[in-house]
C-alpha atoms as a PDB file:
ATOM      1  CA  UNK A   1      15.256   9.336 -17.230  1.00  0.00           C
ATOM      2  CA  UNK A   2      14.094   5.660 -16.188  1.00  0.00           C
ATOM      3  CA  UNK A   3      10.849   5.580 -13.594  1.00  0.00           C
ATOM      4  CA  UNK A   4      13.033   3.001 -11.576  1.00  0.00           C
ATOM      5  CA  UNK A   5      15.651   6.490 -10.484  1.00  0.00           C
ATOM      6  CA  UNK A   6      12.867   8.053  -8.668  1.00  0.00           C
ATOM      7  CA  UNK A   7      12.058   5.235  -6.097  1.00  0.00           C
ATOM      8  CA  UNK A   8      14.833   5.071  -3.765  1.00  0.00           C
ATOM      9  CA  UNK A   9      15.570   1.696  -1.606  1.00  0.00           C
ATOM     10  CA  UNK A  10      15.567  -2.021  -2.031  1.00  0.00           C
ATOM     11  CA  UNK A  11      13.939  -2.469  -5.499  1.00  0.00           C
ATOM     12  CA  UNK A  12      12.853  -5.980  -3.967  1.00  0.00           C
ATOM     13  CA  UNK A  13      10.750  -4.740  -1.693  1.00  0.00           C
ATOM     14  CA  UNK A  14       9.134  -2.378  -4.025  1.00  0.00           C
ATOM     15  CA  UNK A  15       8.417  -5.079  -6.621  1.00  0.00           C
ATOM     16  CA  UNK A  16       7.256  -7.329  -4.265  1.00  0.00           C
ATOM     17  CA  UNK A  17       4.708  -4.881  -2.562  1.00  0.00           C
ATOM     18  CA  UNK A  18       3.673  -3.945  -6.398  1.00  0.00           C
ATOM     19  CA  UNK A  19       2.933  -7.687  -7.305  1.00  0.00           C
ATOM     20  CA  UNK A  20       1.229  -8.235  -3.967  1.00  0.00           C
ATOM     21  CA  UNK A  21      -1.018  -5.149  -4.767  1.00  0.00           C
ATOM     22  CA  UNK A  22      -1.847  -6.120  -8.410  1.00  0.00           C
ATOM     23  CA  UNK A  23      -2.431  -9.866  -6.781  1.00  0.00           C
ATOM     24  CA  UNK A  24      -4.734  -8.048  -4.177  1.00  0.00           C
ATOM     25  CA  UNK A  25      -6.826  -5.972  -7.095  1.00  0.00           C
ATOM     26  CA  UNK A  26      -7.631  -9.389  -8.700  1.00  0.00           C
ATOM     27  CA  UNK A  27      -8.629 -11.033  -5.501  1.00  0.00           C
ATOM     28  CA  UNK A  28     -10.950  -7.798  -4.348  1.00  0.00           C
ATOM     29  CA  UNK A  29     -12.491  -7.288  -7.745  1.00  0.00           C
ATOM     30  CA  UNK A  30     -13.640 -11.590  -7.644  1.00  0.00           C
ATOM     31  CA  UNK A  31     -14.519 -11.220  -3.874  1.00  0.00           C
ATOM     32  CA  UNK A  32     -16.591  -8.193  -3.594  1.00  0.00           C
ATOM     33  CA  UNK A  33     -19.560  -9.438  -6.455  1.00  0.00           C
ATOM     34  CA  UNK A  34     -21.425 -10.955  -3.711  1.00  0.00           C
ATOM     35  CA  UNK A  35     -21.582  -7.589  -1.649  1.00  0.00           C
ATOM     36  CA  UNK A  36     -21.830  -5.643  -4.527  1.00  0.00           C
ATOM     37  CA  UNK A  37     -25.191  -7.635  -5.718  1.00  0.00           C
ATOM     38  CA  UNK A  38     -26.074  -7.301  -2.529  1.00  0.00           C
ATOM     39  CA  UNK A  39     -25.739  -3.829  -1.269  1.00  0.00           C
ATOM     40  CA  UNK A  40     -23.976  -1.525  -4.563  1.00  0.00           C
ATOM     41  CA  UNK A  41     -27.222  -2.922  -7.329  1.00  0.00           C
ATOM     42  CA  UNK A  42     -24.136  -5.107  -8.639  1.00  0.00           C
ATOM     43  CA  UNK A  43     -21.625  -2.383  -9.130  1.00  0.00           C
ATOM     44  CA  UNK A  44     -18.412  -3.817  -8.157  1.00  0.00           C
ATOM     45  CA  UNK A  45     -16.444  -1.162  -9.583  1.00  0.00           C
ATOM     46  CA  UNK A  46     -16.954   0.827  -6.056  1.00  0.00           C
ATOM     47  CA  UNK A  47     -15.209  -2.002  -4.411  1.00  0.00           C
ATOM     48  CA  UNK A  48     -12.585  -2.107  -6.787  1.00  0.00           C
ATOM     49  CA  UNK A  49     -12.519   2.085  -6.884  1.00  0.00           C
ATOM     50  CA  UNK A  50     -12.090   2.192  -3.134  1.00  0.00           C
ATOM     51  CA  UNK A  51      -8.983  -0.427  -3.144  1.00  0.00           C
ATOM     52  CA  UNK A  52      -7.263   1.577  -5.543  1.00  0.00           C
ATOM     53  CA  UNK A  53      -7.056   4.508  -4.048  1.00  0.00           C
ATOM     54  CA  UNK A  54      -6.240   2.983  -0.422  1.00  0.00           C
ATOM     55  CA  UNK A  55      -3.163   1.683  -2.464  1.00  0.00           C
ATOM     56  CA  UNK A  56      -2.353   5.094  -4.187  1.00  0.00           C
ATOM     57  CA  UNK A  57      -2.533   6.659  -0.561  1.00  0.00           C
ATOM     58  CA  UNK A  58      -0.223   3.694   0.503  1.00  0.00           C
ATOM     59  CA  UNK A  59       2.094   3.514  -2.013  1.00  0.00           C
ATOM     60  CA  UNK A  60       2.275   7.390  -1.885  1.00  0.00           C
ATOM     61  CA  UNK A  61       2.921   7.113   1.883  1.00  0.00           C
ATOM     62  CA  UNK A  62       5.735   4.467   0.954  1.00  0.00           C
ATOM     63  CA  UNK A  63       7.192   6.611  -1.519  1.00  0.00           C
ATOM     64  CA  UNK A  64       7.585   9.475   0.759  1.00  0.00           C
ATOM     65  CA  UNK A  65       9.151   7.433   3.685  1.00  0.00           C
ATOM     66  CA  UNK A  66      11.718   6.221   1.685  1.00  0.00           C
ATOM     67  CA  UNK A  67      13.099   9.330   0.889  1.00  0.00           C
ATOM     68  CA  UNK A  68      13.504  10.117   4.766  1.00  0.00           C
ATOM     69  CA  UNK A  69      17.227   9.166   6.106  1.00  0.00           C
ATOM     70  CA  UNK A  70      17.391   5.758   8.088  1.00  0.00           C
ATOM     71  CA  UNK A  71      18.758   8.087  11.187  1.00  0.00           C
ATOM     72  CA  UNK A  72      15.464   9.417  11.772  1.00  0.00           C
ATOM     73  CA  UNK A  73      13.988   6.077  11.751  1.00  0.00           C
ATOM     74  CA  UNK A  74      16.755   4.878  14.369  1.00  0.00           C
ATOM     75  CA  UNK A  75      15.976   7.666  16.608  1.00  0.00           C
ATOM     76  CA  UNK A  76      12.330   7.104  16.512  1.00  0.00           C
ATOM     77  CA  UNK A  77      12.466   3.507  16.475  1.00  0.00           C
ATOM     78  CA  UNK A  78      13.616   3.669  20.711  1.00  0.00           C
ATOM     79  CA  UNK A  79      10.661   5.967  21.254  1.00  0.00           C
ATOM     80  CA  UNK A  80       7.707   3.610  19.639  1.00  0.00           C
ATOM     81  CA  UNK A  81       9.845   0.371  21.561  1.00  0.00           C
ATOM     82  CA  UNK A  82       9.282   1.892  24.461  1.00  0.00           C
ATOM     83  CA  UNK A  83       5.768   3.128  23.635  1.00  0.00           C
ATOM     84  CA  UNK A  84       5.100  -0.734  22.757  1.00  0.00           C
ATOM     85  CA  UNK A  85       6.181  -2.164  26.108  1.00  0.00           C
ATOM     86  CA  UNK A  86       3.235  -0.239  28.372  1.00  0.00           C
END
């Protein structure tokens, strides 16, 4: 059974929000050496650590909402418009 049958929705949208997260572990690893010298003793791994599991948690919190029905999305989508307005 192919990885691609568990993800359900646009498979556009899922491969460009896994390109933008491997182009985001590139750009945190190069920016964070100047913190890391500066307040990790040079470890930039902790940087880089941290970042991947914010993106685990996200993806993981992407994976599970699209496995909820649109309905409940509708129905909840009047709620947080309304919410927005005040």
């Amino acid at each position: 059974m192919k990885w691609t049958n568990y993800i359900k929705g646009d498979k556009y949208i899922w491969a460009i929000a896994i390109l933008l997260s491997l182009a985001s572990i590139v750009l945190v690893y190069s920016s964070s050496s100047h913190l890391a010298f500066a307040f990790k003793q040079g470890n930039t791994i902790s940087f880089l650590l941290k970042h991947l599991i914010h993106l685990g948690i996200g993806f993981g919190i992407m994976w599970m909402l699209s496995r909820v029905p649109f309905k409940y999305f509708y129905n909840s989508s009047i709620i947080f418009l309304e919410l927005q307005l005040f």
